[in-house]
Protein backbone atom coordinates (compact mmCIF):
# COMPACT_ATOMS: atom_id res chain seq x y z
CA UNK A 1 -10.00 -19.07 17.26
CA UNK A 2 -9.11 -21.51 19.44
CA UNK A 3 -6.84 -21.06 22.27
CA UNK A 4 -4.12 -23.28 23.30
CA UNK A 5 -1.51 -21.46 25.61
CA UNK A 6 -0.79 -17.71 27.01
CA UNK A 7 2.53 -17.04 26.65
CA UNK A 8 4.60 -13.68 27.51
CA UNK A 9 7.38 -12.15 24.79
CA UNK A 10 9.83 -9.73 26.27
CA UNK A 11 11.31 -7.42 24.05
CA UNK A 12 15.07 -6.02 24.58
CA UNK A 13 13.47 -3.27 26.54
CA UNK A 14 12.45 -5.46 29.34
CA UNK A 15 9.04 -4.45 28.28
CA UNK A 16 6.61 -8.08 28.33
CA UNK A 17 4.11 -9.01 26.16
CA UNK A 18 1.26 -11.10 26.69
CA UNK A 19 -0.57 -13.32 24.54
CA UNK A 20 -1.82 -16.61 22.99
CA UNK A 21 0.00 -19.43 21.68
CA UNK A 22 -1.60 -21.09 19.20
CA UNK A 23 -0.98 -23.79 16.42
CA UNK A 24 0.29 -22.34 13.08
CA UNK A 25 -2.58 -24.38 11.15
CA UNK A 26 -5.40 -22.87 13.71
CA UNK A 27 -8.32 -20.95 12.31
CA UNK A 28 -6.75 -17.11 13.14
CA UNK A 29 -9.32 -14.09 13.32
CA UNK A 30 -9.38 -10.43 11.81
CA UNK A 31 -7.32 -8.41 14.70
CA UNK A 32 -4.80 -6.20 14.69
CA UNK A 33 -1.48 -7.79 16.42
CA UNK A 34 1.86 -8.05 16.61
CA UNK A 35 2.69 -11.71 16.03
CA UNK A 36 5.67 -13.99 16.50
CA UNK A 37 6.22 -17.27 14.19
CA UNK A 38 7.26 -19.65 16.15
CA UNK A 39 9.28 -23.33 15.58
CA UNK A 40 8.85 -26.09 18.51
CA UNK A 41 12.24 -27.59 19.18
CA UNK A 42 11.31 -30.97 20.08
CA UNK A 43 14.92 -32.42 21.42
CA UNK A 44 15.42 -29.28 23.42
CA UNK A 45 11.08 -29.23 24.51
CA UNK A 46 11.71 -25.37 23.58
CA UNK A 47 10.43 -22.77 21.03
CA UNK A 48 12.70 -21.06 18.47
CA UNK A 49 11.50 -17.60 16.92
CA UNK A 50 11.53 -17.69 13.37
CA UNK A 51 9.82 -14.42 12.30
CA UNK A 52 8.20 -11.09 14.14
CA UNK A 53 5.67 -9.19 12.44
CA UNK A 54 2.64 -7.14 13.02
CA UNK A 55 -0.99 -6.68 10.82
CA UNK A 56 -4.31 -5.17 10.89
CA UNK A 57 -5.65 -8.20 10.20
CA UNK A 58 -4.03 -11.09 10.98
CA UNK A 59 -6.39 -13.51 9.24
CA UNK A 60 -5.52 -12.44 5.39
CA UNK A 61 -2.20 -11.53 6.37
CA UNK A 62 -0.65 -14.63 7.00
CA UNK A 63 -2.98 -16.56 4.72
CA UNK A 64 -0.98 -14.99 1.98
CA UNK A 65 1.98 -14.34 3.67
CA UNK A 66 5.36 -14.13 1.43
CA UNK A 67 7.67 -15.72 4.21
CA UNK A 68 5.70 -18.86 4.76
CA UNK A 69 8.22 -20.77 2.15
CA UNK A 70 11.01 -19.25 4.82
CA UNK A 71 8.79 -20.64 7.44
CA UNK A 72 8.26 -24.49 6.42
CA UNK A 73 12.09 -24.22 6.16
CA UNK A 74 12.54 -23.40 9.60
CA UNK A 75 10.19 -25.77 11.16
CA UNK A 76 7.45 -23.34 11.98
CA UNK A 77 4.76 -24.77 14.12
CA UNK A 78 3.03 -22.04 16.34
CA UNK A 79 1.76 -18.27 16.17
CA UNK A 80 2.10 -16.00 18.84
CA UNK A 81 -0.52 -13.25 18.83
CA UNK A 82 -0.25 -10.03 21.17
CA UNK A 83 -3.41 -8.01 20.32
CA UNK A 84 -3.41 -4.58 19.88
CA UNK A 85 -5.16 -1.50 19.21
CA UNK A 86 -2.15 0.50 18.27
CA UNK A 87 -0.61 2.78 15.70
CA UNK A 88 1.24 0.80 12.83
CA UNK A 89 3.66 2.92 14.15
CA UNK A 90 3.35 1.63 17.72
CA UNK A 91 3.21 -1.67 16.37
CA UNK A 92 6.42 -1.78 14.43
CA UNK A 93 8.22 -0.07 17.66
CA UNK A 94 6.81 -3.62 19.01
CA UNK A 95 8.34 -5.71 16.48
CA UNK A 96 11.48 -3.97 16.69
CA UNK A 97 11.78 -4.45 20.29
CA UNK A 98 11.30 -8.25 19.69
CA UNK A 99 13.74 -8.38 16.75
CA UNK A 100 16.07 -7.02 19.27
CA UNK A 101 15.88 -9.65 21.50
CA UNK A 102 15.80 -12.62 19.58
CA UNK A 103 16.75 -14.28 16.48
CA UNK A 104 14.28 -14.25 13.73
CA UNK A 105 15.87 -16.09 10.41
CA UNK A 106 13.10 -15.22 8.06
CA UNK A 107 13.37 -11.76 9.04
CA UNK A 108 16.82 -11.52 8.19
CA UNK A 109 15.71 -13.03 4.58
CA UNK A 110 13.40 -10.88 4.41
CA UNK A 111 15.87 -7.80 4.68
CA UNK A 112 18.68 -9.67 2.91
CA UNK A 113 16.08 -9.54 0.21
CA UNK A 114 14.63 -6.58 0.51
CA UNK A 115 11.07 -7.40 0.68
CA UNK A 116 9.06 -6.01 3.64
């Protein structure tokens, strides 16, 4: 996988969370993470979240990922990764700390929705 930025997420808890940065179209490994879709906001030079979620393995997962259609719409460009060896339980704590801080539009579709 190929590495283009570290990067730190805080979650509404204050707690941080470092990891990679990487292009959306890179060549992602199997890892469990917690991961953060992320749009570049070129007229601002700043990144928008657009969706917070976590996998066992992050290779197949987004390959076939059911948001990606919610993505494209929102300009996706980048992947955060924080890697972890955590409980899916621990792991969706995570995500839900993120969600809390920051507004994730193909989330919300995703529980307008109902899918998971």
């Amino acid at each position: 996988m190929e590495r283009i930025n570290r990067t730190t997420v805080v979650g509404a808890s204050g707690a941080k969370y470092p990891g990679q940065l990487l292009s959306l179209d890179a060549k992602l490994d199997r890892m469990e993470c917690v991961y953060i879709i992320i749009a570049f906001q070129p007229h601002s030079m700043e990144y928008g979240t657009v969706y917070v979620g976590e996998t066992t393995n992050l290779e197949v997962h987004i390959a076939g990922h059911s948001r990606k259609d919610c993505w494209r719409r929102e300009g996706a460009s980048h992947i955060a990764i924080y890697r972890t060896h955590s409980t899916p339980k621990r792991r969706r704590e995570i995500v839900s700390d993120i969600l809390a801080q920051y507004h994730c539009p193909c989330n919300e579709e995703s529980t307008n929705s109902n899918e998971s």
